[in-house]
Protein backbone atom coordinates (compact mmCIF):
# COMPACT_ATOMS: atom_id res chain seq x y z
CA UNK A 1 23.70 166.50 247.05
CA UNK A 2 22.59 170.37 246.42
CA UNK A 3 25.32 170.30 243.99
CA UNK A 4 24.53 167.24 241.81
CA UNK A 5 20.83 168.38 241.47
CA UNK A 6 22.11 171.71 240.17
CA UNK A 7 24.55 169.50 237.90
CA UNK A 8 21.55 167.68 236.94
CA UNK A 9 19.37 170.73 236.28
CA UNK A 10 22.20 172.43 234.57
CA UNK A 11 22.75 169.61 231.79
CA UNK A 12 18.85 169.18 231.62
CA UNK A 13 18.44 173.61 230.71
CA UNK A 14 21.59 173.10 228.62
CA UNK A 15 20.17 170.13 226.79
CA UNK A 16 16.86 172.05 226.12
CA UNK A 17 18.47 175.25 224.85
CA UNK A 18 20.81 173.04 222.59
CA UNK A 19 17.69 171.16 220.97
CA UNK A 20 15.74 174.63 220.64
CA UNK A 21 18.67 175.94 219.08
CA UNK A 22 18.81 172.39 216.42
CA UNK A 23 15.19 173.77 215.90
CA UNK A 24 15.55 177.34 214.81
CA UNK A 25 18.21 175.77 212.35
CA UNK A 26 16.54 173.45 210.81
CA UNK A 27 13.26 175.71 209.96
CA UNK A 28 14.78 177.87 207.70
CA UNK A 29 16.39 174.80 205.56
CA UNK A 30 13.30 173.51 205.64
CA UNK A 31 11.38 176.89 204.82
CA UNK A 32 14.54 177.54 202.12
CA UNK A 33 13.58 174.07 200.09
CA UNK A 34 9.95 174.96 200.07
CA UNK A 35 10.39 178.37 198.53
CA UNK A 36 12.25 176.71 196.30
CA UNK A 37 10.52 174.34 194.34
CA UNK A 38 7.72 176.60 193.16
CA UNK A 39 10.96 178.37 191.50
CA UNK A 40 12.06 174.80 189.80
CA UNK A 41 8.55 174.93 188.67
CA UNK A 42 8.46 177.80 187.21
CA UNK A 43 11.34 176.82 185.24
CA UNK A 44 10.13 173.81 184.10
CA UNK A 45 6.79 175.62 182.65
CA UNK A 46 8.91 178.03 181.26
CA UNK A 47 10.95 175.64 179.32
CA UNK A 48 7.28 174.07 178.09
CA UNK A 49 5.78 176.73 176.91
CA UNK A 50 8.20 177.14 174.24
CA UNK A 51 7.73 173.76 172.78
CA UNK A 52 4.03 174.48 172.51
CA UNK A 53 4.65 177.55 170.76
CA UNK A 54 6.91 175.59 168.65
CA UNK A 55 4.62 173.02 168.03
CA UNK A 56 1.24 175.69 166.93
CA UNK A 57 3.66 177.44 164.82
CA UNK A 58 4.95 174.41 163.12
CA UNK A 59 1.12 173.76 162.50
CA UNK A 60 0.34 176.80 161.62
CA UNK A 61 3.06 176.28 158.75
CA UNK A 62 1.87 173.20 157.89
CA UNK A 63 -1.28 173.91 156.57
CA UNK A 64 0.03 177.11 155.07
CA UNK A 65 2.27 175.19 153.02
CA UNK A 66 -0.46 173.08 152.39
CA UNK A 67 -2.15 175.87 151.29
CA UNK A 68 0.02 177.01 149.11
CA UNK A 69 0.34 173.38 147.58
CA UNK A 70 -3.29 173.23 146.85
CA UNK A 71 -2.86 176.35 145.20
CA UNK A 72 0.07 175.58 143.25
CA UNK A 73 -1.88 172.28 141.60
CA UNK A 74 -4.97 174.34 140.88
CA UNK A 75 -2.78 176.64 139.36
CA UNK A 76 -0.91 174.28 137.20
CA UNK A 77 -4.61 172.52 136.61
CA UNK A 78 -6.03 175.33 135.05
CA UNK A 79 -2.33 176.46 132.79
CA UNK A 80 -2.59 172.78 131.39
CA UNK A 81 -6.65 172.97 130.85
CA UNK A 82 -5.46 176.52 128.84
CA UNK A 83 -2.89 174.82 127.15
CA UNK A 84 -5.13 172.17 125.95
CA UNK A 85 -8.34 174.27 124.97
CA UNK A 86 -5.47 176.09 123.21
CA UNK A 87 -4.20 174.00 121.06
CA UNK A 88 -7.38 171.93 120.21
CA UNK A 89 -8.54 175.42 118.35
CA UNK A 90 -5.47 176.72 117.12
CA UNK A 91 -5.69 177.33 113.70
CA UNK A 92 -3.83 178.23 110.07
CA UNK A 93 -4.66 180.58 107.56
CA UNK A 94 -3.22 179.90 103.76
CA UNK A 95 -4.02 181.01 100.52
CA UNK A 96 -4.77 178.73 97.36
CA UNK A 97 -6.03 179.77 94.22
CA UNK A 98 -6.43 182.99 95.42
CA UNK A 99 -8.26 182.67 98.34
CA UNK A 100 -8.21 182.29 101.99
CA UNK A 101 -9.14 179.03 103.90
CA UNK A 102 -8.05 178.75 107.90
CA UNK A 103 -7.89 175.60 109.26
CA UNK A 104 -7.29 173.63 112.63
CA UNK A 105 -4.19 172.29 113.04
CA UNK A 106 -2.48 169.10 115.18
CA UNK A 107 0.89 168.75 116.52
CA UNK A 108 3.11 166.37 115.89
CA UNK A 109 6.59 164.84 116.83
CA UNK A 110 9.07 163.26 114.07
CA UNK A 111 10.02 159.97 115.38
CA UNK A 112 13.62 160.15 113.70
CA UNK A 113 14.43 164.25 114.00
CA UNK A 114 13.84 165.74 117.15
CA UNK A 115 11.37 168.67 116.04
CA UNK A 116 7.30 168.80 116.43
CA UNK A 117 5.44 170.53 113.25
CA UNK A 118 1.50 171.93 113.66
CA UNK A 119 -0.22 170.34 110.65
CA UNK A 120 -3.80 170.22 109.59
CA UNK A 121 -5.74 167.57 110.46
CA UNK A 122 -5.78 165.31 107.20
CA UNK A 123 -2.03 164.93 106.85
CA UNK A 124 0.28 162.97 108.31
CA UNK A 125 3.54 163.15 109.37
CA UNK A 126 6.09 160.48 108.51
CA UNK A 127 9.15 159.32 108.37
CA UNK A 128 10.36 158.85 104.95
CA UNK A 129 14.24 158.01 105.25
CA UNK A 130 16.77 158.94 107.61
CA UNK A 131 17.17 162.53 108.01
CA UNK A 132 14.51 163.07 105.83
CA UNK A 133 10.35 162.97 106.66
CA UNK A 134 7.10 163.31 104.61
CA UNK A 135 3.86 165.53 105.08
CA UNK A 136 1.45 163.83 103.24
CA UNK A 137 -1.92 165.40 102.03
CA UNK A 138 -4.46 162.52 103.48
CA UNK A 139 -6.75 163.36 100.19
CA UNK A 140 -4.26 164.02 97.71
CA UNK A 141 -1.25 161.81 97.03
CA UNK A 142 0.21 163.91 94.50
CA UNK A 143 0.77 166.88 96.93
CA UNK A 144 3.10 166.31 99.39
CA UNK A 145 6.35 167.88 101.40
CA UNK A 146 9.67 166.77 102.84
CA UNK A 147 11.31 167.53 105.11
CA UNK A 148 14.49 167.93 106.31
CA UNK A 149 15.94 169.22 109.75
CA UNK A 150 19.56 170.10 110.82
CA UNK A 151 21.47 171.60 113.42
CA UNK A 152 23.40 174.67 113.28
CA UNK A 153 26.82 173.55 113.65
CA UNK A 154 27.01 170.81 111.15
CA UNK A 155 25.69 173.32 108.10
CA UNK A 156 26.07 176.97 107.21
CA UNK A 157 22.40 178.95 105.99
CA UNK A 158 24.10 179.62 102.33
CA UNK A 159 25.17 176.07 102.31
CA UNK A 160 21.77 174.72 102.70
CA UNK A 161 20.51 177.64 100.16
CA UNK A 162 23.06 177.29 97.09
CA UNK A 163 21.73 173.30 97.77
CA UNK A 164 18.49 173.99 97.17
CA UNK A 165 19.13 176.42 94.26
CA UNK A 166 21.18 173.90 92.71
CA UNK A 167 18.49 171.40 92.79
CA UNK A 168 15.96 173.49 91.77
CA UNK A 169 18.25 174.39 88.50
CA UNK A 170 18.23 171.05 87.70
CA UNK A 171 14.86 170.14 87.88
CA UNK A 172 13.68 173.34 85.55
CA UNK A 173 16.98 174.64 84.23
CA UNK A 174 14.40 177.04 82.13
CA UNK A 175 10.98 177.91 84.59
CA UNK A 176 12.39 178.33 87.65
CA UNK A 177 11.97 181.80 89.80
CA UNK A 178 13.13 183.30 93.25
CA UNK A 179 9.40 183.13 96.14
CA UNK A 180 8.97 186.95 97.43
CA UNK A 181 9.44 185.76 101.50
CA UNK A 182 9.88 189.10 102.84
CA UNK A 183 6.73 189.19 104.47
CA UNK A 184 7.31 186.07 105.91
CA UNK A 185 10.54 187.56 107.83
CA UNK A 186 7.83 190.91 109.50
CA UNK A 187 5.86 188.40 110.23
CA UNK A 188 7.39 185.58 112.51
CA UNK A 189 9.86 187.20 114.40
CA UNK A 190 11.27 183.81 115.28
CA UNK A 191 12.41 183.46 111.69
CA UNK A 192 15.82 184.75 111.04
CA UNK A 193 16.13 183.80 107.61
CA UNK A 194 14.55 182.57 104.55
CA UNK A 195 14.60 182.14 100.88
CA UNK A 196 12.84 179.50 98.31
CA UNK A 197 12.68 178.40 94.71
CA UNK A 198 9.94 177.05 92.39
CA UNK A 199 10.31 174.87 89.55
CA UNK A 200 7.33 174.29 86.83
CA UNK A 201 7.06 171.40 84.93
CA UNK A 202 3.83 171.71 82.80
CA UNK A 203 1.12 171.48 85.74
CA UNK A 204 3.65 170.26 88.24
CA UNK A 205 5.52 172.44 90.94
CA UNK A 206 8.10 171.69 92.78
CA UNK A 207 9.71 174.30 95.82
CA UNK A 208 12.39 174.24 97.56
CA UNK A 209 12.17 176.70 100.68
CA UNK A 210 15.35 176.70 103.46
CA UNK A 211 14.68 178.19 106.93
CA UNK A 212 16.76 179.56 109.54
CA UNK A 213 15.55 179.79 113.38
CA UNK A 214 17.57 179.74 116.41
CA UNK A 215 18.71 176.87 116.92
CA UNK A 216 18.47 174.87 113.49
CA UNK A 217 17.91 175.04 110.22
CA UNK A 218 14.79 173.65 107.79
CA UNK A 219 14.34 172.74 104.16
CA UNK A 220 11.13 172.11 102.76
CA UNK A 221 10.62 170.19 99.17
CA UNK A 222 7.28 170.55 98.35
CA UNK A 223 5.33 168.76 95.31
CA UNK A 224 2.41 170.54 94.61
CA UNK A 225 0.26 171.12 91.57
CA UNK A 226 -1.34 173.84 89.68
CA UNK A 227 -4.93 172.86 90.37
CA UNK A 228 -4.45 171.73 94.37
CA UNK A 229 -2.49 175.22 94.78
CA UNK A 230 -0.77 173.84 98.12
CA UNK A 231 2.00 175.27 97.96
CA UNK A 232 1.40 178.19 100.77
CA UNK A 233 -0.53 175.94 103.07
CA UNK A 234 2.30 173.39 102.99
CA UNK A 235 4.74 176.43 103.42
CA UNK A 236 2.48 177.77 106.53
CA UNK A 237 2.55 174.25 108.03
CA UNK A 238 6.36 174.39 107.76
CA UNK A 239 7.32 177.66 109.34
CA UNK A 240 5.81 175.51 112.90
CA UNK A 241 8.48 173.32 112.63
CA UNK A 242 10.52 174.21 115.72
C-alpha cells in the first residue's frame, strides 16, 4: 500500500517537474517572437521612408521643371515680342537724285520662289511668270524690278553675269556702262559677289545687277527713270533677298 502511494506521489512530482519544464520552454519562444516583431517593423518603416523621399523629391522636380518651363515661355515671349518690335521699325537707307531718304520696310515671301525680300511699304511683291517675280512701285508704274532667283547647282555666277551683259548689250549696244559695287561687297558681308549693268535709252534706264550669296544666286532687272532715280532704292531692296 506504502508502495503504491509512493508510486502515486512519484508520477504526481514527475508530472509537475515535466510541465514546469514545458514552461521554461515555451517562454523564451514566446519572449523570442515578441522581440521580434518590433524588428519586422523596423523594416517595414525602413522600406517606407524611402518611397517618401522618393515621392518629395519627385515633387520637388516637378515644380522645378515647371519652373524652368515657365521660364522657357517667358523667354521665348519676350525673343518673339523683340523680333516683332524689330522688324516693324527696321528700316532702308537709299540715295536718289542725290540725296538720302530711309524708309521702313516689310517682308515678304514669293509665292512661286522660295526666298522672302524686305521692301518698303508701297510696293508689292508679285509673281510675274514662273521663275520670274515683280517689285512694283505702288505710286509709280513705270519703275519697277524683276526678279529672278536660282540655286547654286543649276547655274554658274559668270553664267548668270555674261547673261545679263549680253542683254544689257542689246538693249543699248551704244550707252551702256559697268555700276561701281565694290562698296556693296565691304558692306554686306553676306554678299560674295556682285556686278551690274545700266542701259540708257533717252530718260529710260534699265539695270541688270546679278548677286551671289551662299546658297543661291539673284538677278535684278530694274526699269527705272531719270526723274524717279530708283534705281539704288530698288537695288537696296534687292540685296534682302535671301
Amino acid at each position: 500500500m506504502k508502495k503504491s502511494i509512493y508510486q502515486v506521489g512519484a508520477v504526481v512530482i514527475l508530472s509537475a517537474f515535466l510541465a514546469a519544464c514545458n514552461t521554461d520552454i515555451d517562454e523564451p519562444t514566446t519572449s523570442s517572437a515578441a522581440n521580434e516583431e518590433p524588428a519586422e517593423t523596423e523594416e517595414v518603416q525602413n522600406e517606407e521612408q524611402p518611397e517618401t523621399t522618393e515621392a518629395n523629391e519627385t515633387d520637388e522636380s516637378d515644380d522645378a521643371s515647371s519652373d524652368q518651363q515657365e521660364e522657357a515661355t517667358e523667354t521665348s515671349e519676350d525673343t518673339k515680342a523683340e523680333q516683332e518690335d524689330k522688324a516693324d521699325n527696321t528700316t532702308l537707307t537709299y540715295i536718289s537724285n542725290g540725296q538720302p531718304f530711309e524708309e521702313k520696310v516689310v517682308t515678304s515671301t514669293s509665292d512661286e520662289m522660295n526666298y522672302t525680300i524686305q521692301h518698303f511699304e508701297n510696293y508689292t511683291l508679285t509673281s510675274e511668270e514662273p521663275g520670274v517675280d515683280s517689285l512694283l512701285n505702288n505710286a509709280d508704274e513705270a519703275t519697277s524690278m524683276q526678279i529672278e532667283v536660282v540655286q547654286k547647282e543649276d547655274v554658274t555666277f559668270d553664267q548668270l553675269k555674261e547673261s545679263a551683259k549680253e542683254t544689257i548689250s542689246a538693249i543699248a549696244p551704244d550707252s551702256t556702262k559697268d555700276l561701281d559695287l565694290a562698296s556693296t561687297l565691304e558692306e554686306r558681308k553676306e554678299i560674295s559677289n556682285i556686278v551690274g549693268y545700266e542701259a540708257l535709252l533717252e530718260d529710260e534706264k534699265v539695270v541688270k545687277v546679278v548677286i551671289e550669296r551662299e546658297n543661291l544666286f539673284v538677278t535684278l532687272t530694274i526699269y527705272d527713270n531719270v526723274q524717279a532715280d530708283l534705281t539704288d532704292a530698288f537695288l537696296q531692296m534687292g540685296l534682302t533677298i535671301q
